[in-house]
Protein backbone atom coordinates (compact mmCIF):
# COMPACT_ATOMS: atom_id res chain seq x y z
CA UNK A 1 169.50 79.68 80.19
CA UNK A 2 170.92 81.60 77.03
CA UNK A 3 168.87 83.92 76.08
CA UNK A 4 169.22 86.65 72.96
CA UNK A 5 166.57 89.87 73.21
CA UNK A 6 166.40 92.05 70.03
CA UNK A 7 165.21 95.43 70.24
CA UNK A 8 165.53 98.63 67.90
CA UNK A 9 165.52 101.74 69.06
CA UNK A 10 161.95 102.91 67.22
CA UNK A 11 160.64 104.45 69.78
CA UNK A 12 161.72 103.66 73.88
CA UNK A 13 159.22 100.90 74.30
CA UNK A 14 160.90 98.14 72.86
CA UNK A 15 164.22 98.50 74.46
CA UNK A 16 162.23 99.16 78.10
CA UNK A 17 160.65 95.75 77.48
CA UNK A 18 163.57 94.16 77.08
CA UNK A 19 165.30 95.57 80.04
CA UNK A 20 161.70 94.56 82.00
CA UNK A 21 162.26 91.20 80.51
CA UNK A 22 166.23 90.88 81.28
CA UNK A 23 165.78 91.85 84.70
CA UNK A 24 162.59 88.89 85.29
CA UNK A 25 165.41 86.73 83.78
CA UNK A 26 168.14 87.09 86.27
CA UNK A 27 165.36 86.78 89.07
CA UNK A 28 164.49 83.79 88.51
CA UNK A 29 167.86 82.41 87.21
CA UNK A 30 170.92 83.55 88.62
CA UNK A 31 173.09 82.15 86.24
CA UNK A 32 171.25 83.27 83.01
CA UNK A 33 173.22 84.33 80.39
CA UNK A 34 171.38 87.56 78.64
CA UNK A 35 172.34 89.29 76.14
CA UNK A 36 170.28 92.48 74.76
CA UNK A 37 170.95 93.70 71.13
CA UNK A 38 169.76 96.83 69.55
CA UNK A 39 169.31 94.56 65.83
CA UNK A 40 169.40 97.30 63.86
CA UNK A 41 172.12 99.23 65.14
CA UNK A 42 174.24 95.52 64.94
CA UNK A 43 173.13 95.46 61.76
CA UNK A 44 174.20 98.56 60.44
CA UNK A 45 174.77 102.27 62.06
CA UNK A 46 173.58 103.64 59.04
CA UNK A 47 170.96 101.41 58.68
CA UNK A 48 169.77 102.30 62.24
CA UNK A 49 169.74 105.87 61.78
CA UNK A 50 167.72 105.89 58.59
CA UNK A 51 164.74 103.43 60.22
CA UNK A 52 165.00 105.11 63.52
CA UNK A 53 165.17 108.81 62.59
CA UNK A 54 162.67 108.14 59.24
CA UNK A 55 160.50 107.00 61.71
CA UNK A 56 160.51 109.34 63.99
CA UNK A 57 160.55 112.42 61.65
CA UNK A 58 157.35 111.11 59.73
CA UNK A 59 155.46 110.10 63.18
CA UNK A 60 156.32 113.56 64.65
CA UNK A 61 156.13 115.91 61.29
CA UNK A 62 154.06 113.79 58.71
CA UNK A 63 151.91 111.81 60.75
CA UNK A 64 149.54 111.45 58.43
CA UNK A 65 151.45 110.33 55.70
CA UNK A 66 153.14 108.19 58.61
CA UNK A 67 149.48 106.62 59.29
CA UNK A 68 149.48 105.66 55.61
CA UNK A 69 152.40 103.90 55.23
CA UNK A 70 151.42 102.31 58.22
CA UNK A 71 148.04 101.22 57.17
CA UNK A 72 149.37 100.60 53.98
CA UNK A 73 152.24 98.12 54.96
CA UNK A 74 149.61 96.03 56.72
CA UNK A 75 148.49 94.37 53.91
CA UNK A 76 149.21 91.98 51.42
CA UNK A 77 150.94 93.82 48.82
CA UNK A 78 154.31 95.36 47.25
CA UNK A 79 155.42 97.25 50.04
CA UNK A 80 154.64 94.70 52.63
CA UNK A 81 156.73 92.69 50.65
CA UNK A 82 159.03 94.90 49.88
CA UNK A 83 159.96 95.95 53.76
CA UNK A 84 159.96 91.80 54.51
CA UNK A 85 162.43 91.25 51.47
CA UNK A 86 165.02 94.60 53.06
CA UNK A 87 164.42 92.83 56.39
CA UNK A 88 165.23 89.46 55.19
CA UNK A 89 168.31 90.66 53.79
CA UNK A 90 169.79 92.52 56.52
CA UNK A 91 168.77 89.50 59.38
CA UNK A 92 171.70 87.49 57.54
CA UNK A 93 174.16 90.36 59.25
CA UNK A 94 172.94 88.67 62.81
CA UNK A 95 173.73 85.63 62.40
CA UNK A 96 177.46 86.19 63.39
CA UNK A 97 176.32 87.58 66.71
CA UNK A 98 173.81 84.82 67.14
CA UNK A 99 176.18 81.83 65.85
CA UNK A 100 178.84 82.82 68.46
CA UNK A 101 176.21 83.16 71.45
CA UNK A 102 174.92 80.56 70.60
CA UNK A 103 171.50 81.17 72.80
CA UNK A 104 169.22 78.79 74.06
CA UNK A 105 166.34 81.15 72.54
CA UNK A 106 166.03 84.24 70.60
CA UNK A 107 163.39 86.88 71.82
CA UNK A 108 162.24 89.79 69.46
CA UNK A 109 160.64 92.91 70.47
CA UNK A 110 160.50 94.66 67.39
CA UNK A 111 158.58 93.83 64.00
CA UNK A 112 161.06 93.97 61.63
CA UNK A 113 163.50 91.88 63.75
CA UNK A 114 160.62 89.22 64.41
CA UNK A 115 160.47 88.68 60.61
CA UNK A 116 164.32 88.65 60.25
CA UNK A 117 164.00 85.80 62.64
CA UNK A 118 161.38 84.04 60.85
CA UNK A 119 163.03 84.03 57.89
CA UNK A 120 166.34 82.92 59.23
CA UNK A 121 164.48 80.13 60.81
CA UNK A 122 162.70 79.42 57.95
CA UNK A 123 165.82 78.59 55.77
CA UNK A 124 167.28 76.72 58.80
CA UNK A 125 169.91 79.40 59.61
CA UNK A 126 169.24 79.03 63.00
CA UNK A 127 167.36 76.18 64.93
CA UNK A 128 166.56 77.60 68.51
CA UNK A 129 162.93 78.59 69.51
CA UNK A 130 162.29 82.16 68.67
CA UNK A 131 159.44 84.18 70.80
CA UNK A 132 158.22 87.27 69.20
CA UNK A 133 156.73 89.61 71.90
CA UNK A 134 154.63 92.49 70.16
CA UNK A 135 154.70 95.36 72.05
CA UNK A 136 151.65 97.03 71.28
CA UNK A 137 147.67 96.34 71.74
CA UNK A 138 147.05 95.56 68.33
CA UNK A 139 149.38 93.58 65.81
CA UNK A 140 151.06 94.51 62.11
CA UNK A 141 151.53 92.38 59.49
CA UNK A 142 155.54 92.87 60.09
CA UNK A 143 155.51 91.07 63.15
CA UNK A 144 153.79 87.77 61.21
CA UNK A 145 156.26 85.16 60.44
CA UNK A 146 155.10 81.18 60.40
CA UNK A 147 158.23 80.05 61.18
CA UNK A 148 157.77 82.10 64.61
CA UNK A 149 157.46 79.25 67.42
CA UNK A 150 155.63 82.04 69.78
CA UNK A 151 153.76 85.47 69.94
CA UNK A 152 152.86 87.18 73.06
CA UNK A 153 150.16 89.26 72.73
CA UNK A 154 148.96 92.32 75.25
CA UNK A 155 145.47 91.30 75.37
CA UNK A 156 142.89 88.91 74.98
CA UNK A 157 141.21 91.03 71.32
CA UNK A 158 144.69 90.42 69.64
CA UNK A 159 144.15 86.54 69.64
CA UNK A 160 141.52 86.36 67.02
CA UNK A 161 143.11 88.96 65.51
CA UNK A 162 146.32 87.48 64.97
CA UNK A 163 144.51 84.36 63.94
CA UNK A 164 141.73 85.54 61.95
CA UNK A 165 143.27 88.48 59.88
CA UNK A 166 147.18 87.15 59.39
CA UNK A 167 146.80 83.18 60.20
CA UNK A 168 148.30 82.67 63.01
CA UNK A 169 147.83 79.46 64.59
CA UNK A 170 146.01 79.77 68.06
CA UNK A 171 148.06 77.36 69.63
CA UNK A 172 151.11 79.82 69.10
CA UNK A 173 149.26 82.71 70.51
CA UNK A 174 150.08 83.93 74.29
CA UNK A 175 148.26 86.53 75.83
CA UNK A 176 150.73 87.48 78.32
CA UNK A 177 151.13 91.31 78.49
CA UNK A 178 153.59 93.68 77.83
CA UNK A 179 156.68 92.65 80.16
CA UNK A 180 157.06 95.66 82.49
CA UNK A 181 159.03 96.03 85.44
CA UNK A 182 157.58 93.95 88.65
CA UNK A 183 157.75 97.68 90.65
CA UNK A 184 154.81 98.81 88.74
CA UNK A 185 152.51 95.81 90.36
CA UNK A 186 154.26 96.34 93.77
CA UNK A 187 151.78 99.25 95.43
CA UNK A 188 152.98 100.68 98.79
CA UNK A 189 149.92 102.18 101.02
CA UNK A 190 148.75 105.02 98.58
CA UNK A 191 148.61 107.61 101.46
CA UNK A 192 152.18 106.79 103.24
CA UNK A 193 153.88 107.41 99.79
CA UNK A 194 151.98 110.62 98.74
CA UNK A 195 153.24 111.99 102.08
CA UNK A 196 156.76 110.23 101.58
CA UNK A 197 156.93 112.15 98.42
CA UNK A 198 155.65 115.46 99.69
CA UNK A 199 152.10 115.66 98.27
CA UNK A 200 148.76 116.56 99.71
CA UNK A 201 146.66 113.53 100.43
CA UNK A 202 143.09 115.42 100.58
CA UNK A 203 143.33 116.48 96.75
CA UNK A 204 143.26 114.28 93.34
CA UNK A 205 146.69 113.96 91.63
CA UNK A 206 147.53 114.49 87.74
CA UNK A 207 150.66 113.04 86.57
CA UNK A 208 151.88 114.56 82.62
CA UNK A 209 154.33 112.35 81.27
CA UNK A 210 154.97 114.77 78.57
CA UNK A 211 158.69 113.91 77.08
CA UNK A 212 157.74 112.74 73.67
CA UNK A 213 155.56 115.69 73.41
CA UNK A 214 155.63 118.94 71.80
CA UNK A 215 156.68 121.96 74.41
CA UNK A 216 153.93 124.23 72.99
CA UNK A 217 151.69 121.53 73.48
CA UNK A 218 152.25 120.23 76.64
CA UNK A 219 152.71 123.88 78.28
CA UNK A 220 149.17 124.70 76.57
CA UNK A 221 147.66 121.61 77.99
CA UNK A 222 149.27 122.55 81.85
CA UNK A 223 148.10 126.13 81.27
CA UNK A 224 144.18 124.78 80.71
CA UNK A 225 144.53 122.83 83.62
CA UNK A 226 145.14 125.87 85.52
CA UNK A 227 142.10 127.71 84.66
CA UNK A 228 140.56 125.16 86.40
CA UNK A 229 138.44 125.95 89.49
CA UNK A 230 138.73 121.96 90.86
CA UNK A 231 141.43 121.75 93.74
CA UNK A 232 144.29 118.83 92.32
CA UNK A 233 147.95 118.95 92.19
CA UNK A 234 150.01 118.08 89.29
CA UNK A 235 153.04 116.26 88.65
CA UNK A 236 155.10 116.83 85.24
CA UNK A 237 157.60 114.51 84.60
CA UNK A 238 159.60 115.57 81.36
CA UNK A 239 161.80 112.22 80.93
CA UNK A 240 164.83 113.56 78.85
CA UNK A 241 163.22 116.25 77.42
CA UNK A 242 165.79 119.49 78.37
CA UNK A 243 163.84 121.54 76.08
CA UNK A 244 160.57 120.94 77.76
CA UNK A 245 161.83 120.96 81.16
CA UNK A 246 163.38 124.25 81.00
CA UNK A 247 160.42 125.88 79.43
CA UNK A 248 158.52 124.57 82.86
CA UNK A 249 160.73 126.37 84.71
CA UNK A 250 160.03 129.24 82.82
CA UNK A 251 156.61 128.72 83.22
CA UNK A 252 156.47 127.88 86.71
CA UNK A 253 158.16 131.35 87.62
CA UNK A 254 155.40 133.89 88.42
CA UNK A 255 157.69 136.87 87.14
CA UNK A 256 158.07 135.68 83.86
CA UNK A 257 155.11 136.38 81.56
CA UNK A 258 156.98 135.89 77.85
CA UNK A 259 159.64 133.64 76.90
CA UNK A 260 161.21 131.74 74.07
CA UNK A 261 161.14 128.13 74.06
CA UNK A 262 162.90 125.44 71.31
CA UNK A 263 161.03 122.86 69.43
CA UNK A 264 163.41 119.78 68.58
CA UNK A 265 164.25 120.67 65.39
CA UNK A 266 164.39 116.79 63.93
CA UNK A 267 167.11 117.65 61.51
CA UNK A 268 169.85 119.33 63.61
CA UNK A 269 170.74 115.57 64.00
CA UNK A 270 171.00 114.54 60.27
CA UNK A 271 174.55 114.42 59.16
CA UNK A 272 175.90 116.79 56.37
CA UNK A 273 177.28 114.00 54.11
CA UNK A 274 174.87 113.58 51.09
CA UNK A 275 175.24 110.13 50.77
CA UNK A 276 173.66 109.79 54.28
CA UNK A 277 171.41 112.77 53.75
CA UNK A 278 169.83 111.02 50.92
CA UNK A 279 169.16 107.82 52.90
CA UNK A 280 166.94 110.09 55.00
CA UNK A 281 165.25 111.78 52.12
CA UNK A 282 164.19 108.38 50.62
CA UNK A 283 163.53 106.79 53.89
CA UNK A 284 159.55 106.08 54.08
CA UNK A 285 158.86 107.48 50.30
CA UNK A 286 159.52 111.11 51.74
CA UNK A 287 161.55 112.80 49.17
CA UNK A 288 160.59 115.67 48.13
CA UNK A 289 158.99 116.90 51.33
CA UNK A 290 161.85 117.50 53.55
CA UNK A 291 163.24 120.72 52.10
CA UNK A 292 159.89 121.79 52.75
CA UNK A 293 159.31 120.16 55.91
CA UNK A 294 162.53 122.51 56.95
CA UNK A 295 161.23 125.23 55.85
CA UNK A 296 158.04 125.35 57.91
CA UNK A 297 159.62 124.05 61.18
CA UNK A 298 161.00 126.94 63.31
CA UNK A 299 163.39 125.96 66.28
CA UNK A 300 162.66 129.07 68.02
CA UNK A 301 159.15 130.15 69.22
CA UNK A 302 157.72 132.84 71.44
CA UNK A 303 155.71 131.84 74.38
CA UNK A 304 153.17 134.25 76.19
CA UNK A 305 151.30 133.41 79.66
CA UNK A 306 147.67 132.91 79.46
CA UNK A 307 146.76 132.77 82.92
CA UNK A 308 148.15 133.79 86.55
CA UNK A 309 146.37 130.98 88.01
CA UNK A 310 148.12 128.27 89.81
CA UNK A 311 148.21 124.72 91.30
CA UNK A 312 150.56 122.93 93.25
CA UNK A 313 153.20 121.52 90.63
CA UNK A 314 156.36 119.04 91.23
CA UNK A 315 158.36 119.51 88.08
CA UNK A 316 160.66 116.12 87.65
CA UNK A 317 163.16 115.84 84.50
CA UNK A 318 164.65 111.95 84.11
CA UNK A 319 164.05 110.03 87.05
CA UNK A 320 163.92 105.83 87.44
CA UNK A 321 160.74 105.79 90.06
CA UNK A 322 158.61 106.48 87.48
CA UNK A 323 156.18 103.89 89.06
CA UNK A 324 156.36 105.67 92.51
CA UNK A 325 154.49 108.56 90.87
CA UNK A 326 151.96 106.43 88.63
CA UNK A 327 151.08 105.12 92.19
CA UNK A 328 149.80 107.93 94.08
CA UNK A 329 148.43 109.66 90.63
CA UNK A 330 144.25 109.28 89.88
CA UNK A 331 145.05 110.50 86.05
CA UNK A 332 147.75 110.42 83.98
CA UNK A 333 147.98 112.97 80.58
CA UNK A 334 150.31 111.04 78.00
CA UNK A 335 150.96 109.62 74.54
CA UNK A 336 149.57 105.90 74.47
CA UNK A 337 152.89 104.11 73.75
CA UNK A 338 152.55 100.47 73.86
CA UNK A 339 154.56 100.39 77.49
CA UNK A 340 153.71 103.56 79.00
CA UNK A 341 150.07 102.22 78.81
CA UNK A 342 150.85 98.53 79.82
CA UNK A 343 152.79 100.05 83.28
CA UNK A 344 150.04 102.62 83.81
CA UNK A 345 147.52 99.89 83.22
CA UNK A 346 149.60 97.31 86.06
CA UNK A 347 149.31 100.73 88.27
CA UNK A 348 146.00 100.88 88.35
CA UNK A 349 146.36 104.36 86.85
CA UNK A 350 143.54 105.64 84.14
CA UNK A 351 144.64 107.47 81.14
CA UNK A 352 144.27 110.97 79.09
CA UNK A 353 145.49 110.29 75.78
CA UNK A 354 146.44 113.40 73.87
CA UNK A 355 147.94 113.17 70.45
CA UNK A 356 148.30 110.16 69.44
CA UNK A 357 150.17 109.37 66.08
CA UNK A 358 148.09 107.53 63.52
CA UNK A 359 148.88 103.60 63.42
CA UNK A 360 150.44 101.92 66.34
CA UNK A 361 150.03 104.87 69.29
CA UNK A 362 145.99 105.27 67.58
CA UNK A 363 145.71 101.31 67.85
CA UNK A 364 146.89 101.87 71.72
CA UNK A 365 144.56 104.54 72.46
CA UNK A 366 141.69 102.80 71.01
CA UNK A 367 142.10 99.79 72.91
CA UNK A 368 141.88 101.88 76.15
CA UNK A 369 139.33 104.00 75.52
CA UNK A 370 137.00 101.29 74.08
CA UNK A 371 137.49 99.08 77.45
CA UNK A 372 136.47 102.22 79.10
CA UNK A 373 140.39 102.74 80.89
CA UNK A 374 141.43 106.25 79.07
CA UNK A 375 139.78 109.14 77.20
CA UNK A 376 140.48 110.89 74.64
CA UNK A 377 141.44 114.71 74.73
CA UNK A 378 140.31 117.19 73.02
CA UNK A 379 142.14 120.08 72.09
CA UNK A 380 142.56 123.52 74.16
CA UNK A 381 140.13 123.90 76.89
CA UNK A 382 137.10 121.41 76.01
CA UNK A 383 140.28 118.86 76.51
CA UNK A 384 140.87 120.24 80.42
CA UNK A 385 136.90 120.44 80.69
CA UNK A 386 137.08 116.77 79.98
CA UNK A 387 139.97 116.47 82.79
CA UNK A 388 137.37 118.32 85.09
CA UNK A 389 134.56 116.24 84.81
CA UNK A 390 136.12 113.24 85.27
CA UNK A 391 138.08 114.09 88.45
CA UNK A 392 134.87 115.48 89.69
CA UNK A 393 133.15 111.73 89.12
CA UNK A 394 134.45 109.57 91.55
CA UNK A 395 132.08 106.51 90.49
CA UNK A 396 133.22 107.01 86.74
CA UNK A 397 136.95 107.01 88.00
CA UNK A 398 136.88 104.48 90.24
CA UNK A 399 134.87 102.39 87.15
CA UNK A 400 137.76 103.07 85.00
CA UNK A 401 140.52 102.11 88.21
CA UNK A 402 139.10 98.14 88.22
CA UNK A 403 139.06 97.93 84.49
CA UNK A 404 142.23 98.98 84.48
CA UNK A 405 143.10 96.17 87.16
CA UNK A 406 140.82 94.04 85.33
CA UNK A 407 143.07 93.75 82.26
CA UNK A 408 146.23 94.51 83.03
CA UNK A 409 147.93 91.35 82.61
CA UNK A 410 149.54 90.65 86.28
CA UNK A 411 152.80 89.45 86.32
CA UNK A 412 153.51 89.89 82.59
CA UNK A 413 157.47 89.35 82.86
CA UNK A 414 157.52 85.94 84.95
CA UNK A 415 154.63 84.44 82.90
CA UNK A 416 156.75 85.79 79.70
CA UNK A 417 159.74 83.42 81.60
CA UNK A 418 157.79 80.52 82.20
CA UNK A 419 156.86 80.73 78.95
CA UNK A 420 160.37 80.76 77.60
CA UNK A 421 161.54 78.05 79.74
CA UNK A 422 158.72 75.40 77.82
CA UNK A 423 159.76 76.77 74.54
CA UNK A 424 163.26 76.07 75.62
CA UNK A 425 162.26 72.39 76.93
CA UNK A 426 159.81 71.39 73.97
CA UNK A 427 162.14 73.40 71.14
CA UNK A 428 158.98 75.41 69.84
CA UNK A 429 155.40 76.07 70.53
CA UNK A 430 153.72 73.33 68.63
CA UNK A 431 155.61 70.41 70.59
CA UNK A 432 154.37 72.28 74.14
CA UNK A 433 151.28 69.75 75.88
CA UNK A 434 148.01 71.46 76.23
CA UNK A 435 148.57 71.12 80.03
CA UNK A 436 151.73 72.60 80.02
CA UNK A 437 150.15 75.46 78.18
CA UNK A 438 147.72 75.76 80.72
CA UNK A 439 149.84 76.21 82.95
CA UNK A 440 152.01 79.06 80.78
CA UNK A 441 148.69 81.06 80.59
């Protein structure tokens, strides 16, 4: 098996679920031939940077503008069409890449690089089955291509929505899951790895997987938890986030009470040559705004203790056991990224979800919260009150536990394989027998 994966580097979901998917791949077949591809990077450095870094800076400092544009692009109208005509245009710098490959089938994990495939398809510029895996728990119109011979879905509710509001045909709908990596699933005995990894067994865990979020934020949230008069440890795990992780050690030092810590400023990145300065400004119809945007966003801020209290605290910066921790956790705080909520959801593990950006991350935390999984914070200490009283309610917990093991999709990656390996047989979804797509599901 040949097998292309396209990713983009909009967020750290999509590339995780194509590593998740790469490594099912080589499981199963030894003597696959995978090859992962950042699409937009191939396509274009520049390119890259202005998608990439437009998105980021308007989900981080414009969200709500980011929530329109969001909103806006899923409908039928000029700047849906617009973004599928720039993404039909730049696809055509693939096809080099693809042509010498030459894969047995091309998997997307990204919107824009699902259409780019659909309309290379559609003109015939390549013939292979393409599988478009949406990585979220509800679906954009980007992703929606009809020359797409698959779409892999996270949950059941995103079948009639795919068919119903953009037309896709139910017999090219999988709900398979998010691929994530088989550890997640794989649970040791709960209490032999909380002592393994040095925590107490008699109290309730919280695990803060707090790199994509704001230091002030995340340091208010831990301070709130403090107050608390519940016994529970707490785990903070800050990913790459050297920022946040050295304001924890600050903060987890008794003897200092003040302290600077430094936002990411977003635009000590942006290079100083206009011409690429300008791609930024016009990236997501934000001109105008930046300058200001600058203005108002200070790198340097002073931070001043609230509280003396404590609670037993394992500060982690990047580590690759993430699931380790998910395991022996009862609550995790986080953003609801499309994989950080499929892996906590194959762990068993209920969710906090603080801040989530409007469109794909409010989609996410919707989902979860309506199938009674997560909650949603609130802010400053009603949001640890919240915290309490669930940790205090062992039936509403454990409730939220077997829902979570209720739809998590088990074995997303190997059914995502099997799925691959029909498409691969029958070239495309529509030729694959009802039986055989029993048997997929």
């Amino acid at each position: 098996m040949k097998v292309i994966i396209l990713t983009a580097s909009t967020g750290g979901g999509h590339k995780r679920a194509a590593a998740a998917l790469k490594e099912i791949i080589f499981e199963k077949d030894s003597n696959a031939e995978v090859l992962v591809v950042d699409a937009l990077e191939e396509i274009s450095h520049i390119f890259n940077k202005t998608i990439s870094d437009g998105y980021h800076y308007m989900a981080t400092k414009t969200p709500k503008l980011y929530g329109k544009a969001y909103r806006s692009s899923d409908k039928d109208n000029a700047l849906n069409d617009m973004i599928n005509r720039i993404n039909a245009q730049s696809g055509k710098r693939l096809l080099p890449l693809i042509n010498e490959f030459a894969p047995d089938i091309i998997v997307t994990c990204h919107p824009f690089v699902a259409k780019m495939m659909g309309v290379l398809k559609g003109k015939g510029r390549i013939t292979v089955p393409v599988l478009s895996i949406i990585t979220d728990f509800s679906a954009h119109r980007t992703y929606i291509d009809s020359h797409i011979d698959a779409y892999v879905v996270s949950n059941d509710d995103m079948i009639s929505e795919l068919s119903d509001k953009y037309g896709v045909l139910k017999d090219k709908i999988y709900s398979l899951g998010i691929p994530v990596f088989s550890s997640f699933y794989f649970k040791d005995k709960k209490e032999d790895l909380i002592e393994e990894l040095g925590f107490d067994k008699n109290i309730k865990t919280i695990l803060i997987m707090a790199g994509s979020f704001g230091v002030t934020d995340v340091l208010k949230i831990y301070e709130n938890l403090l107050d608390l008069k519940t016994q529970f440890q707490i785990i903070v795990i800050t990913g790459k986030n050297k920022r946040l992780y050295s304001a924890f050690e600050k903060m987890l030092n008794d003897k200092i009470d003040e302290f600077e810590i430094e936002e990411l400023s977003y635009f000590e990145k942006l290079p100083s040559d206009s011409k690429r300065r300008k791609a930024y400004e016009l990236t997501g119809q934000i001109k105008g705004q930046i300058k200001e945007s600058i203005d108002e966003m200070p790198i340097v801020k002073h931070f001043k203790r609230s509280t003396h209290a404590k609670k037993p605290t394992k500060l982690l910066y990047f580590i690759d056991n993430v699931q380790d921790y998910m395991h022996i956790s009862d609550l995790i705080i986080t953003k609801p990224g499309g994989l950080t909520v499929s892996e906590s959801l194959a762990s068993s593990l209920p969710l906090a979800i603080f801040n989530a950006f409007p469109g794909q991350e409010e989609d996410n935390a919707d989902f979860v919260v309506r199938h009674n999984m997560a909650i949603s914070l609130q802010k400053g200490k009603q949001g640890a009150q919240q915290i309490d009283e669930l940790l205090t309610n062992e039936e509403k917990l454990s409730q939220m536990r077997e829902n979570c093991r209720k739809l998590c999709k088990d074995k997303s990656s190997e059914n995502i394989y099997n799925l691959m390996t029909k498409l691969i047989e029958s070239k495309g979804s529509s030729a694959i027998p009802n039986a055989d797509k029993e048997k997929v599901n």
